[in-house]
Protein backbone atom coordinates (compact mmCIF):
# COMPACT_ATOMS: atom_id res chain seq x y z
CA UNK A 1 -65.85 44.83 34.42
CA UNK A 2 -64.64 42.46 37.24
CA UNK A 3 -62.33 44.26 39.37
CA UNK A 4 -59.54 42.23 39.61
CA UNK A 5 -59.49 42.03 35.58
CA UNK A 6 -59.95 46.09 35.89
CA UNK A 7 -56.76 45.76 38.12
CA UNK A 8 -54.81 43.42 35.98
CA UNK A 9 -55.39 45.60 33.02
CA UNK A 10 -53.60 48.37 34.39
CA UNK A 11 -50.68 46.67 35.44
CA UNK A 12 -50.27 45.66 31.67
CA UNK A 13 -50.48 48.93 30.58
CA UNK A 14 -47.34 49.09 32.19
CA UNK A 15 -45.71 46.50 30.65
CA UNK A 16 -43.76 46.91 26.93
CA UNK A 17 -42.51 43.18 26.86
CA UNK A 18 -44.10 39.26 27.27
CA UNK A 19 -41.32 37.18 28.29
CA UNK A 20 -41.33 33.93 26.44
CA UNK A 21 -40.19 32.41 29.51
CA UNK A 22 -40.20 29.38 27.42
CA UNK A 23 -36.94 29.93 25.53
CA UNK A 24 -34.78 30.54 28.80
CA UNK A 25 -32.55 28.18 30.81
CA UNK A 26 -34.56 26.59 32.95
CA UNK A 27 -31.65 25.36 35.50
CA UNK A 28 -30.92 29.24 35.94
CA UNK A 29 -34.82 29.98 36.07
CA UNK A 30 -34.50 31.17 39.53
CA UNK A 31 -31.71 33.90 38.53
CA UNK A 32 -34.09 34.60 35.56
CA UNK A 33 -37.04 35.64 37.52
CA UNK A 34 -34.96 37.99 39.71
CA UNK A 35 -33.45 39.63 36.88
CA UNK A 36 -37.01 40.11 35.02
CA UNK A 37 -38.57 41.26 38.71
CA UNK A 38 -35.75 43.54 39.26
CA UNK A 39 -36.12 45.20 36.30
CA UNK A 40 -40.24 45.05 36.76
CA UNK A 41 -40.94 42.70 33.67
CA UNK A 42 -43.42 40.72 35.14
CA UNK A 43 -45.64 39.63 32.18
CA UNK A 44 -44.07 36.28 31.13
CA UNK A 45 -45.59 34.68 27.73
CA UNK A 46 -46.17 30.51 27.24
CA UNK A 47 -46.32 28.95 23.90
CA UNK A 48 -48.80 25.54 24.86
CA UNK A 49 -48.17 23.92 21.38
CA UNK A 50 -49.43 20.24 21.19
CA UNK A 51 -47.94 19.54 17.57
CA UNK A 52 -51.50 19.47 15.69
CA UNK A 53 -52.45 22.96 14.97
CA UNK A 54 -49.02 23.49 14.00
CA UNK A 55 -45.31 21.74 13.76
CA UNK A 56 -44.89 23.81 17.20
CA UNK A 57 -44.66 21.16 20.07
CA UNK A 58 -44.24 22.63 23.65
CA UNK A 59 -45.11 21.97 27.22
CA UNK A 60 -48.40 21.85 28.74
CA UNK A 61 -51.04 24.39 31.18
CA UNK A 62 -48.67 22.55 33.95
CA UNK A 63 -45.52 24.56 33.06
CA UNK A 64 -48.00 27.69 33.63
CA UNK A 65 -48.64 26.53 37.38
CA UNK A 66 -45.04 27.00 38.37
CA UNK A 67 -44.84 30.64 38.12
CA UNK A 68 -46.19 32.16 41.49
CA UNK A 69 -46.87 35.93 41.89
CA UNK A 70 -46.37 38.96 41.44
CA UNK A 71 -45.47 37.06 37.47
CA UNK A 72 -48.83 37.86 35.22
CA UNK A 73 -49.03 34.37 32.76
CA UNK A 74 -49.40 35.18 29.28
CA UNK A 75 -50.92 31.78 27.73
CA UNK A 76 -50.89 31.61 23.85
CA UNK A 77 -52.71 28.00 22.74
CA UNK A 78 -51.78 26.74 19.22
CA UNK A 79 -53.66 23.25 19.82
CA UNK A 80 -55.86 20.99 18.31
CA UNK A 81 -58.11 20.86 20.87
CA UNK A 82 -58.38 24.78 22.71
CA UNK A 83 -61.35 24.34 24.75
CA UNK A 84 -60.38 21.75 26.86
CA UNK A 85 -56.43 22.82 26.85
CA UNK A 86 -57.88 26.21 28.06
CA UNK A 87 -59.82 24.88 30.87
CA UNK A 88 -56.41 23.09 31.99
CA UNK A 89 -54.20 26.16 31.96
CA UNK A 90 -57.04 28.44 33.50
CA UNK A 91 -57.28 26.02 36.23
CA UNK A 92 -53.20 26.13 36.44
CA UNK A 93 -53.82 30.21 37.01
CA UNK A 94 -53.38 31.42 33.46
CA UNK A 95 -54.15 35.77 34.06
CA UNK A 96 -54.32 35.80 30.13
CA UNK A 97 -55.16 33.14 27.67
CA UNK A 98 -55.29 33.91 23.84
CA UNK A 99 -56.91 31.56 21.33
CA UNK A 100 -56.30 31.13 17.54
CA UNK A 101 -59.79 32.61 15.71
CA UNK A 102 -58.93 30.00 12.97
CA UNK A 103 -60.05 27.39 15.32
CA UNK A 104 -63.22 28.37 15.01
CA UNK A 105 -65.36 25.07 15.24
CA UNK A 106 -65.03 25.39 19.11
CA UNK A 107 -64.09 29.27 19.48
CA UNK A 108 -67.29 31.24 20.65
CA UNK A 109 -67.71 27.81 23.27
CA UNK A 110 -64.22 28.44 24.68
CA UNK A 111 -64.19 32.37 25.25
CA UNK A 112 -67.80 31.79 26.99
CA UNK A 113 -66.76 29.13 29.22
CA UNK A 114 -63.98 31.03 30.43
CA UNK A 115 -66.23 34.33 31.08
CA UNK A 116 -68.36 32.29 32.74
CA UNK A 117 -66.46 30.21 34.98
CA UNK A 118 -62.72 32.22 35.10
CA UNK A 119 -64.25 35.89 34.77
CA UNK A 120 -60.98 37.45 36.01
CA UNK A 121 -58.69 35.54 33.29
CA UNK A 122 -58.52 37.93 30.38
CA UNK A 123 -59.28 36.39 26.85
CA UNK A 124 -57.45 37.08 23.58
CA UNK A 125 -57.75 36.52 20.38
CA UNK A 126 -54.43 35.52 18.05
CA UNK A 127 -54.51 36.44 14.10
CA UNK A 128 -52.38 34.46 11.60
CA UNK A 129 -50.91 36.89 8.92
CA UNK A 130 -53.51 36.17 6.00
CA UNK A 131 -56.23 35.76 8.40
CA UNK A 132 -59.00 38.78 7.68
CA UNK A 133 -59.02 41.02 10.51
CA UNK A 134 -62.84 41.69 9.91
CA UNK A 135 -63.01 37.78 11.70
CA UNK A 136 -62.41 39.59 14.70
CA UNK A 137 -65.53 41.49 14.39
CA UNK A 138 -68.02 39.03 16.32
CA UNK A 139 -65.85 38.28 18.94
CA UNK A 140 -65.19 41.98 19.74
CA UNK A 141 -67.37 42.37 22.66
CA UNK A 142 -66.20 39.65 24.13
CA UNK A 143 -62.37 39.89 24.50
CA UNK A 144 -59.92 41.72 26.04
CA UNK A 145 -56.64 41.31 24.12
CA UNK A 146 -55.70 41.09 20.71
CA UNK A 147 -52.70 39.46 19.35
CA UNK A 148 -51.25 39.95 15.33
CA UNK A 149 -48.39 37.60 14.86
CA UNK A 150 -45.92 38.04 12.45
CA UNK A 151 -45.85 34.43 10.91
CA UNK A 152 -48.25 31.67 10.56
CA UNK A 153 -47.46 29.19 13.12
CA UNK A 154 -48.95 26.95 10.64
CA UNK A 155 -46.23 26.78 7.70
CA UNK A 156 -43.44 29.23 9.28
CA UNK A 157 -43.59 31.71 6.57
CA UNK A 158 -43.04 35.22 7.61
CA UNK A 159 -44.85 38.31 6.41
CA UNK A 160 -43.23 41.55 5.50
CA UNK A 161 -42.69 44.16 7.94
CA UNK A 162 -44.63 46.69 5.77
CA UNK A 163 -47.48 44.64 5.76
CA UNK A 164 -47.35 43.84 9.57
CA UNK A 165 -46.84 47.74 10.16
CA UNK A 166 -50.12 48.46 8.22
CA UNK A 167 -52.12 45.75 9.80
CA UNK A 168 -51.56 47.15 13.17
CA UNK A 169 -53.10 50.74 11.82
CA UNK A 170 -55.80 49.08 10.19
CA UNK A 171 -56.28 47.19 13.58
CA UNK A 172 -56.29 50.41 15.09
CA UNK A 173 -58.61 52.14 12.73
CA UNK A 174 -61.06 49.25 12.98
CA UNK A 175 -61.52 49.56 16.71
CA UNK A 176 -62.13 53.04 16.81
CA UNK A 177 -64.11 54.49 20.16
CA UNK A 178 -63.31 50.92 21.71
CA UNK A 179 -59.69 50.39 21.21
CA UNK A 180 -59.27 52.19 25.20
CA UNK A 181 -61.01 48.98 25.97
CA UNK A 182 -58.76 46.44 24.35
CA UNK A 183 -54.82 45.12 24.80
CA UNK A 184 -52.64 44.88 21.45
CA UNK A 185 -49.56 42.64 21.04
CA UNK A 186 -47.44 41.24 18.41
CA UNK A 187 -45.99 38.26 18.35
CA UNK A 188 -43.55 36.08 16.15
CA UNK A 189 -40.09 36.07 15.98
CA UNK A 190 -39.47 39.15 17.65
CA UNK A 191 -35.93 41.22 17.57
CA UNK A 192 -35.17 44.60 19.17
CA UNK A 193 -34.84 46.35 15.69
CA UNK A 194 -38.59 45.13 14.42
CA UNK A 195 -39.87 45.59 18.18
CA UNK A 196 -38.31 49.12 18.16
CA UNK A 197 -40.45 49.96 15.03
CA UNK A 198 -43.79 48.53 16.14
CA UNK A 199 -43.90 49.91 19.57
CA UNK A 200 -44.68 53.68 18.55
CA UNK A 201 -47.69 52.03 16.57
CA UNK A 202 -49.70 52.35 19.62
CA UNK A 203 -49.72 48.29 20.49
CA UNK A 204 -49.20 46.96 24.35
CA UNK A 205 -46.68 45.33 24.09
CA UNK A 206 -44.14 42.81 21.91
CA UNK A 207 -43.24 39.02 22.88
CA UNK A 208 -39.63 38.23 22.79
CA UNK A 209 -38.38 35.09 24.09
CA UNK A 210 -35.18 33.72 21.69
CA UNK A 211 -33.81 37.44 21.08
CA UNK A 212 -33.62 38.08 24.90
CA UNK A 213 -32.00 35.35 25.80
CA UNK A 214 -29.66 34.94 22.87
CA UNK A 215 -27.18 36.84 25.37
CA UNK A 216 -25.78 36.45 28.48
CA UNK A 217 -26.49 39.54 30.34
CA UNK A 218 -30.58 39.74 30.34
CA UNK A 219 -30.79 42.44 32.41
CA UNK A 220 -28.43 44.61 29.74
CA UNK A 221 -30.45 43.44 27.26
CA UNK A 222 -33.28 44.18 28.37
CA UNK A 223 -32.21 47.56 29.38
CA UNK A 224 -31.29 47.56 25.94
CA UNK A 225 -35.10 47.27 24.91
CA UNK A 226 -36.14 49.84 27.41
CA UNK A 227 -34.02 52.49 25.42
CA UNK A 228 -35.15 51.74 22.36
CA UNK A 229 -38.46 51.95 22.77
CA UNK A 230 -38.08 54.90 24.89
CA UNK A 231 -36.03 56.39 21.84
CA UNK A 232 -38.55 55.52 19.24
């Protein structure tokens, strides 16, 4: 493994939260970013929607250039067109950039141009709700992170937290002697009471953007996090 992605890995291990920086106030971004290094939440999660894929319309892999170090960029693409939007945002500095494996027609293309020409970007793989998790199965050797959201992205609808819960072990289950090797996060419409319950699962980490910023005081809410999963 390259060493810098060796590195990078174990600086995520130490992270419970990606920040969707996305759903902050951006003329207090500044004050933002001192609260989240303060409190050493450095992983920072970007939604790069283009309104094709899905409803979901967002900015672009230039948003993703504006975040210097020591912030790790956590790049989720729900686009039409993934390989060449994934070439932009790895070329804006992107550490992580996940894919959806139900755009499959240019899937395997995308995760080996970026090992070939960004071998230090890590490379996930995103699951809609109904989508089988034996699809993951090819792609195994090949990625470093993979993400379970909680609703398709697609139509909006939801799935049950039971169902979510026992995806996650039969995630974990499925990976068996390589699961050491490979991140787990959950993503979609995150609160602290649903994070709270999937954290003991044995996943990475959560992305939260709306429910942290729904207050005023980040760094108590946050805080507020940190307890709770400590707790649980």
């Amino acid at each position: 493994m390259n060493v810098n992605k060796s590195q990078l890995i174990q600086r995520l291990k130490t992270q419970s939260i990606s920040i969707g920086i996305l759903a902050s106030d951006w003329l207090k971004l500044p004050d933002t970013l001192a609260t989240l290094s303060a409190q050493q939440h450095y992983l920072l999660h970007f939604d790069i929607g283009d309104g094709q894929f899905s409803p979901f319309f967002t900015v672009g892999a230039i948003a993703v250039k504006q975040f210097p170090s020591p912030f790790i960029k956590d790049v989720h693409l729900m686009v039409k067109d993934p390989f060449n939007v994934a070439k932009d945002c790895a070329k804006a500095g992107a550490d992580i950039i996940t894919l959806q494996i139900e755009q499959s027609e240019t899937l395997a293309t995308t995760i080996d141009y970026l090992a070939t020409h960004y071998p230090e970007c890590l490379i996930g793989l995103t699951l809609c709700p109904e989508t089988e998790l034996v699809s993951l199965i090819p792609y195994l050797n090949k990625i470093d992170l993979i993400q379970v959201l909680t609703l398709d992205p697609r139509t909006g609808i939801k799935a049950e937290q039971q169902y979510i819960v026992e995806r996650i072990g039969v995630l974990i289950e499925m990976l068996k002697e390589i699961r050491a090797e490979k991140l787990i996060a959950v993503d979609g419409s995150m609160n602290l009471t649903l994070a709270a319950q999937l954290y003991p699962l044995g996943i990475d980490w959560v992305v939260s953007g709306s429910a942290l910023f729904s207050h005023d005081d980040l760094q108590q809410t946050l805080l507020q996090w940190k307890t709770a999963f400590i707790h649980n």
